[in-house]
C-alpha atoms as a PDB file:
ATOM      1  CA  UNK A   1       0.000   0.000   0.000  1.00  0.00           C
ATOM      2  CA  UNK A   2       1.323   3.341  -0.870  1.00  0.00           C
ATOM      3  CA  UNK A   3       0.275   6.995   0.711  1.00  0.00           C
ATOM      4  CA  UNK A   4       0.288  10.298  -0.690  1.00  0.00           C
ATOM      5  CA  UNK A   5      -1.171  13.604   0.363  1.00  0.00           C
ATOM      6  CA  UNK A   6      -4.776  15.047  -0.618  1.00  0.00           C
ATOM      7  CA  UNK A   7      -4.668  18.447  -2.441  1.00  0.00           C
ATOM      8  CA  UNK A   8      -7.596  20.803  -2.283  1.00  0.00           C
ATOM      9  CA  UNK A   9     -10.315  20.311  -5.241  1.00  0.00           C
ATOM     10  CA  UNK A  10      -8.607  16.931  -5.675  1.00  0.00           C
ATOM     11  CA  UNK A  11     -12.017  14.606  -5.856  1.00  0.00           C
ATOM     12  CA  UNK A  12     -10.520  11.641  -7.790  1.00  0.00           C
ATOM     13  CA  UNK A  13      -6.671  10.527  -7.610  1.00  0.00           C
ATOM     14  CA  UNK A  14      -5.285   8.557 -10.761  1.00  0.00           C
ATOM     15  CA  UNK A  15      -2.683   6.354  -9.994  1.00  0.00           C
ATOM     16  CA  UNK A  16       0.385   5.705 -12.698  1.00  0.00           C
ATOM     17  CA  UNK A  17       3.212   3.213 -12.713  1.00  0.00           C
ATOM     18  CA  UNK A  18       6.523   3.233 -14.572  1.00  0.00           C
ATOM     19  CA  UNK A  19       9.239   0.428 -14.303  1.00  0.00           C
ATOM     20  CA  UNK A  20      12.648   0.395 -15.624  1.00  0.00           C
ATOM     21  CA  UNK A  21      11.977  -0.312 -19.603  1.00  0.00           C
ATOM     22  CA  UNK A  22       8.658   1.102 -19.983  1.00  0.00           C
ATOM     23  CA  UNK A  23       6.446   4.033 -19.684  1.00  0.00           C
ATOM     24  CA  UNK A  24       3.853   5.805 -17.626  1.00  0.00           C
ATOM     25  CA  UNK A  25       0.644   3.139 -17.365  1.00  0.00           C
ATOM     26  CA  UNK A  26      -2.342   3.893 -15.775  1.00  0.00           C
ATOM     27  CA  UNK A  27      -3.588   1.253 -13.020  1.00  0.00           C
ATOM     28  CA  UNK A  28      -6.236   2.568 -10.860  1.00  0.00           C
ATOM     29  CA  UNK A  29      -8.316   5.502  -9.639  1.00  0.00           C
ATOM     30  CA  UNK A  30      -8.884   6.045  -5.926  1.00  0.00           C
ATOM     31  CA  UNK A  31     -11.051   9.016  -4.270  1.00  0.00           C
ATOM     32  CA  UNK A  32      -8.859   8.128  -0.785  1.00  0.00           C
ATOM     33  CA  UNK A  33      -5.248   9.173  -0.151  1.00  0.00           C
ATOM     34  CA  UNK A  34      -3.799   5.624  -0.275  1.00  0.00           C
ATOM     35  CA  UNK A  35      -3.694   2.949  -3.202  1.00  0.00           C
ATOM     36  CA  UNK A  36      -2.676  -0.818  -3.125  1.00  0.00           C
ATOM     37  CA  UNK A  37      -1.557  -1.938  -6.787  1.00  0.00           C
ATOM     38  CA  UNK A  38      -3.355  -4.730  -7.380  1.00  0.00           C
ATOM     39  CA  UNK A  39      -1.592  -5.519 -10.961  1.00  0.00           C
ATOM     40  CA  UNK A  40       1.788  -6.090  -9.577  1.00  0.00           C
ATOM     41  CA  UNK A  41       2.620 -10.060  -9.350  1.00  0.00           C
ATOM     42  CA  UNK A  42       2.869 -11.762  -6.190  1.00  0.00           C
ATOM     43  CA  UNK A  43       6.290 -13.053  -5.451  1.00  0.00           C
ATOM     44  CA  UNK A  44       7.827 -10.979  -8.060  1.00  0.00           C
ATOM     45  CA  UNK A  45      10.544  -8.021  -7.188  1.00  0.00           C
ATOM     46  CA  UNK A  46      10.832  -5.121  -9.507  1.00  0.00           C
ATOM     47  CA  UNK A  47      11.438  -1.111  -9.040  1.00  0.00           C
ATOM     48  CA  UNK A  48       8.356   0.975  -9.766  1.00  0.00           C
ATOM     49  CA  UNK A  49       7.902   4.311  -9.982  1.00  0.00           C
ATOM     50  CA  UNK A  50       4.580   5.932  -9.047  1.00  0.00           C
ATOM     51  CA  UNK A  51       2.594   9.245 -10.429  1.00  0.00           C
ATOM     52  CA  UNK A  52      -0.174  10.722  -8.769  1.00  0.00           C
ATOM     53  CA  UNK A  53      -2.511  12.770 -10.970  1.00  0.00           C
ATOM     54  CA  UNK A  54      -5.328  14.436  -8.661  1.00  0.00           C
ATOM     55  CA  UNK A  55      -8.919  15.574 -10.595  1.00  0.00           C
ATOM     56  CA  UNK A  56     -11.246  18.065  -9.579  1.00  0.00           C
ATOM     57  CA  UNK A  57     -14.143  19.279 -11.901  1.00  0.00           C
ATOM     58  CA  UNK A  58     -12.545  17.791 -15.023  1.00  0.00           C
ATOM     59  CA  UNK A  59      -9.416  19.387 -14.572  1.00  0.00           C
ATOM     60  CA  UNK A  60      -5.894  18.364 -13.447  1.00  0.00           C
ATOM     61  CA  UNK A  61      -5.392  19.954  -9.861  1.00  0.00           C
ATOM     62  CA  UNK A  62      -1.770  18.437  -8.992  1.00  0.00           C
ATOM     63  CA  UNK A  63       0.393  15.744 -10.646  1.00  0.00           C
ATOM     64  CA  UNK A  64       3.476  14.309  -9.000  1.00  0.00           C
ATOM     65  CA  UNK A  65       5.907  13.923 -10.431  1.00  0.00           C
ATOM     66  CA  UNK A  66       4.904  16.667 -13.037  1.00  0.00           C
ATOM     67  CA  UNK A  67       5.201  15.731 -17.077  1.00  0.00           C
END
């Protein structure tokens, strides 16, 4: 499970991965300030990089890193 801070208007969160060889792919939304990637593999070890993109009336409020 991985935690990130709320920002104000932020109603919905997207959630992003990135591993070593490959780009930015979205894997879940969340309206909560925590996430649990459900499409890694059990048992398997790998380095992922995360991006939180938070929404608020249609509009990007915050994105971390930025693009």
């Amino acid at each position: 499970m991985a935690k990130f801070e709320k920002v104000e208007g932020g109603d919905v969160y997207r959630v992003y991965r990135k591993v070593k060889s490959g780009g930015w792919k979205y894997i879940d939304s969340t309206k909560s300030s925590y996430f649990t990637d459900k499409t890694a593999k059990s048992g398997k070890t790998f380095r992922a990089y995360f991006r939180i993109t938070g929404i608020g009336n249609g509009r990007i409020k915050y994105r971390n890193p930025p693009a």
